[in-house]
Each structure stands twice: as C-alpha cells, then as structure tokens.
Protein backbone atom coordinates (compact mmCIF):
# COMPACT_ATOMS: atom_id res chain seq x y z
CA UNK A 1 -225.34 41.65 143.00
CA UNK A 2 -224.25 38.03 143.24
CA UNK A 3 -225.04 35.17 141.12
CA UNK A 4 -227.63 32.37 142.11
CA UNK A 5 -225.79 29.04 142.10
CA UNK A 6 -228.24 27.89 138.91
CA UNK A 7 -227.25 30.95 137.53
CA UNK A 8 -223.36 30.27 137.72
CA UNK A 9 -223.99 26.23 136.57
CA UNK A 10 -226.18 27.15 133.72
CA UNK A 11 -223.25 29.34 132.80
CA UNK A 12 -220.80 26.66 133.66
CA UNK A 13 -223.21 24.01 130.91
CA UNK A 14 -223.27 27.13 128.22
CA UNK A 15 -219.34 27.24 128.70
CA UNK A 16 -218.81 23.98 128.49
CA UNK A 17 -221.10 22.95 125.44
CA UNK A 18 -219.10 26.29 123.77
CA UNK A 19 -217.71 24.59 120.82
CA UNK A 20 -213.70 24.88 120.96
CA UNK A 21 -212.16 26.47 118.35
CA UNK A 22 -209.01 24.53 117.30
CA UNK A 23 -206.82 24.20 114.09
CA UNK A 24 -207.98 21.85 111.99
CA UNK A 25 -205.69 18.79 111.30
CA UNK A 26 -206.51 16.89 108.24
CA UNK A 27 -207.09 13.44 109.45
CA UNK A 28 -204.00 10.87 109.22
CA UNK A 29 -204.14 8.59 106.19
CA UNK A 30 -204.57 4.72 107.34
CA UNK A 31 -200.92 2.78 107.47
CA UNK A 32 -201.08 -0.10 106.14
CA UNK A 33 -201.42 -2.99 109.02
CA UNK A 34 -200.73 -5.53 106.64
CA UNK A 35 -197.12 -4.18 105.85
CA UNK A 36 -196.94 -2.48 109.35
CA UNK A 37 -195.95 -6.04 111.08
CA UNK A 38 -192.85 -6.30 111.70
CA UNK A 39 -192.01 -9.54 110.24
CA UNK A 40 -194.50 -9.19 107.22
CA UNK A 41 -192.41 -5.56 106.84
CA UNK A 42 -189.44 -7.52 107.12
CA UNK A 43 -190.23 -10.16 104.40
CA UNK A 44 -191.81 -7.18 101.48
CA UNK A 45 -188.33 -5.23 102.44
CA UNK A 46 -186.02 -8.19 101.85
CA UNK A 47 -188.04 -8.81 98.97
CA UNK A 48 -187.83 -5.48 97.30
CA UNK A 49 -183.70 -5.58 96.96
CA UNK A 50 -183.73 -9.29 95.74
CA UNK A 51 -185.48 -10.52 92.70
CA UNK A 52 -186.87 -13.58 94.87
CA UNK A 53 -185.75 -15.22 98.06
CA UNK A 54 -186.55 -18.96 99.09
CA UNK A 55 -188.19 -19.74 102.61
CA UNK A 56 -184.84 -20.82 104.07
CA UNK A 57 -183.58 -17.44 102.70
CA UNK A 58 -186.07 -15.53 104.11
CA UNK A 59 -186.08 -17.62 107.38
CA UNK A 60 -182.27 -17.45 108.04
CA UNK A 61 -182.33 -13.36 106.96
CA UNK A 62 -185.24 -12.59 109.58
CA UNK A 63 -183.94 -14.86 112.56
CA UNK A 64 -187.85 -16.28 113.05
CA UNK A 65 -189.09 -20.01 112.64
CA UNK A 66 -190.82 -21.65 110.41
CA UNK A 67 -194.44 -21.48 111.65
CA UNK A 68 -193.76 -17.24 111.86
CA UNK A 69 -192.40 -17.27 108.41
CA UNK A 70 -195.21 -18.91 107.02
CA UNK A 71 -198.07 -17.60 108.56
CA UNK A 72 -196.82 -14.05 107.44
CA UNK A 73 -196.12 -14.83 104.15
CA UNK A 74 -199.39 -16.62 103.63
CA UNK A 75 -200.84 -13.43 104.54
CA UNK A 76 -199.14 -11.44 102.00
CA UNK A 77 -199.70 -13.78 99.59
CA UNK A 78 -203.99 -14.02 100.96
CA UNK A 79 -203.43 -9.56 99.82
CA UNK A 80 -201.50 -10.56 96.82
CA UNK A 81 -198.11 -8.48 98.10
CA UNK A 82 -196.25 -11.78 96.98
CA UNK A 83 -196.23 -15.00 94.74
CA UNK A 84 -195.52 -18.22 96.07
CA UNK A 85 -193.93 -20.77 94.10
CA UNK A 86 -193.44 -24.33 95.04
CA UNK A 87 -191.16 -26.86 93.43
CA UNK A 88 -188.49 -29.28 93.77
CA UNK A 89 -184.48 -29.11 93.47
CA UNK A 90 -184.12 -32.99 93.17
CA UNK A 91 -186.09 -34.23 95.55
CA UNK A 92 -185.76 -31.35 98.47
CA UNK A 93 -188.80 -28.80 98.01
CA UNK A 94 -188.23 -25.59 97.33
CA UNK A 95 -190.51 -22.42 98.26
CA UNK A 96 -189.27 -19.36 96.22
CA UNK A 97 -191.16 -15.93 97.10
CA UNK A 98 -191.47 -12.98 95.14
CA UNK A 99 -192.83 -8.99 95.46
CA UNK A 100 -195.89 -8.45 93.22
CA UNK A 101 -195.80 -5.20 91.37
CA UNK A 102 -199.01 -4.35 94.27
CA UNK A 103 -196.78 -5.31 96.93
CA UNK A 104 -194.01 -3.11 95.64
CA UNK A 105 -196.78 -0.09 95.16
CA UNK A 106 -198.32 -1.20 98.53
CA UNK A 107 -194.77 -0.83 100.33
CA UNK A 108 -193.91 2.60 98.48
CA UNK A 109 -197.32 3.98 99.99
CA UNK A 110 -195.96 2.45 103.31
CA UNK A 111 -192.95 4.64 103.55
CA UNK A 112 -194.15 7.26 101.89
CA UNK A 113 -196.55 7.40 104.63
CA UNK A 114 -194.18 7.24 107.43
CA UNK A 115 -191.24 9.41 105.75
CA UNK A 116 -194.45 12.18 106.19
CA UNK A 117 -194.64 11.27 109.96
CA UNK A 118 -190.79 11.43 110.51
CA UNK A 119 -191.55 14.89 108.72
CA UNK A 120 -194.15 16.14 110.64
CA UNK A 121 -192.67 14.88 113.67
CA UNK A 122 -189.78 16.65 113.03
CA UNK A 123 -191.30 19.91 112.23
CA UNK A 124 -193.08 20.30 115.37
C-alpha cells in the first residue's frame, strides 16, 4: 500500500528534526584579537627579543607610519601588554616601549594557541 503525501512529509519533518549524531568537538578557545593584528603582533614580537625598542625602532622594523604605530601601541598599552615611556635625549623626544610581564604571558597564550591549530591542522 502506498503512502499518503502527509504521510511521507510528516516523515520527512520527523527525519529532519532527528537530532544528528556527530563527534563532539570541544569548542575552540578565543585567540586573542588584541595580539591577533598584525601590526599589534608585530610590535609584542619585536618586543619580546629586545629589552625595549623606541618608536623610530619599532617604526623603521615594521615598515608602517607613524599614525599605525601609534594607534596600535596605544592599544596595547589601553590592555597593559606594554609600558610607554616618554622623555627627552637633549631636546629630541624619545618614546621607549617595553613588554609587560602580561603582555609576555598574553603572547605565550597566543602561540600556544595557534602552535595547537598548526597541530590539529596537521593531524587531520
């Protein structure tokens, strides 16, 4: 005997609302946005292999302009990543940044986070 056409979509609906088994993924921790920018990434980086850099350092290392340079680094310094310190060499100003020991823990996370997705990546 042949189905009804409400009996084949109300079998259709139960099908559908069927929950789907799948394997459960444990859910992905957050990256850090702050670092994830690529200038901002740039900056903590340089930063961790030198004990301080100055602004024209830092400018002249990434390739990026002033304006760029200093809207990221206020940033990191807003999150406490860095310390800014302002002074004068004569009479030129000097900007001198540093990594906070929260930056350095922040950036650690950071690539500890995406060594694990090179890893998983890799594994699949």
């Amino acid at each position: 005997m042949a189905k009804s056409n409400t009996a084949r979509i109300a079998g259709a609906r139960a099908e559908a609302e069927r929950p789907v088994k799948t394997k459960l993924q444990p859910a992905p921790a957050e990256l850090d946005r702050l670092i994830h920018e690529r200038v901002r990434l740039a900056i903590v980086s340089a930063l961790a292999v030198r004990d301080s850099l100055t602004f024209n350092e830092l400018k002249a290392l990434l390739k990026t302009s002033d304006g760029n340079l200093s809207v990221h680094a206020r940033k990191l310094e807003d999150a406490e990543y860095i310390t800014c310190e302002k002074s004068f060499a004569g009479r030129v100003p000097k900007t001198e940044y540093r990594l906070t020991a929260f930056g350095r823990r922040a950036l650690e996370r950071y690539l500890d986070h995406m060594e694990a997705l090179i890893r998983a990546t890799r594994a699949r």
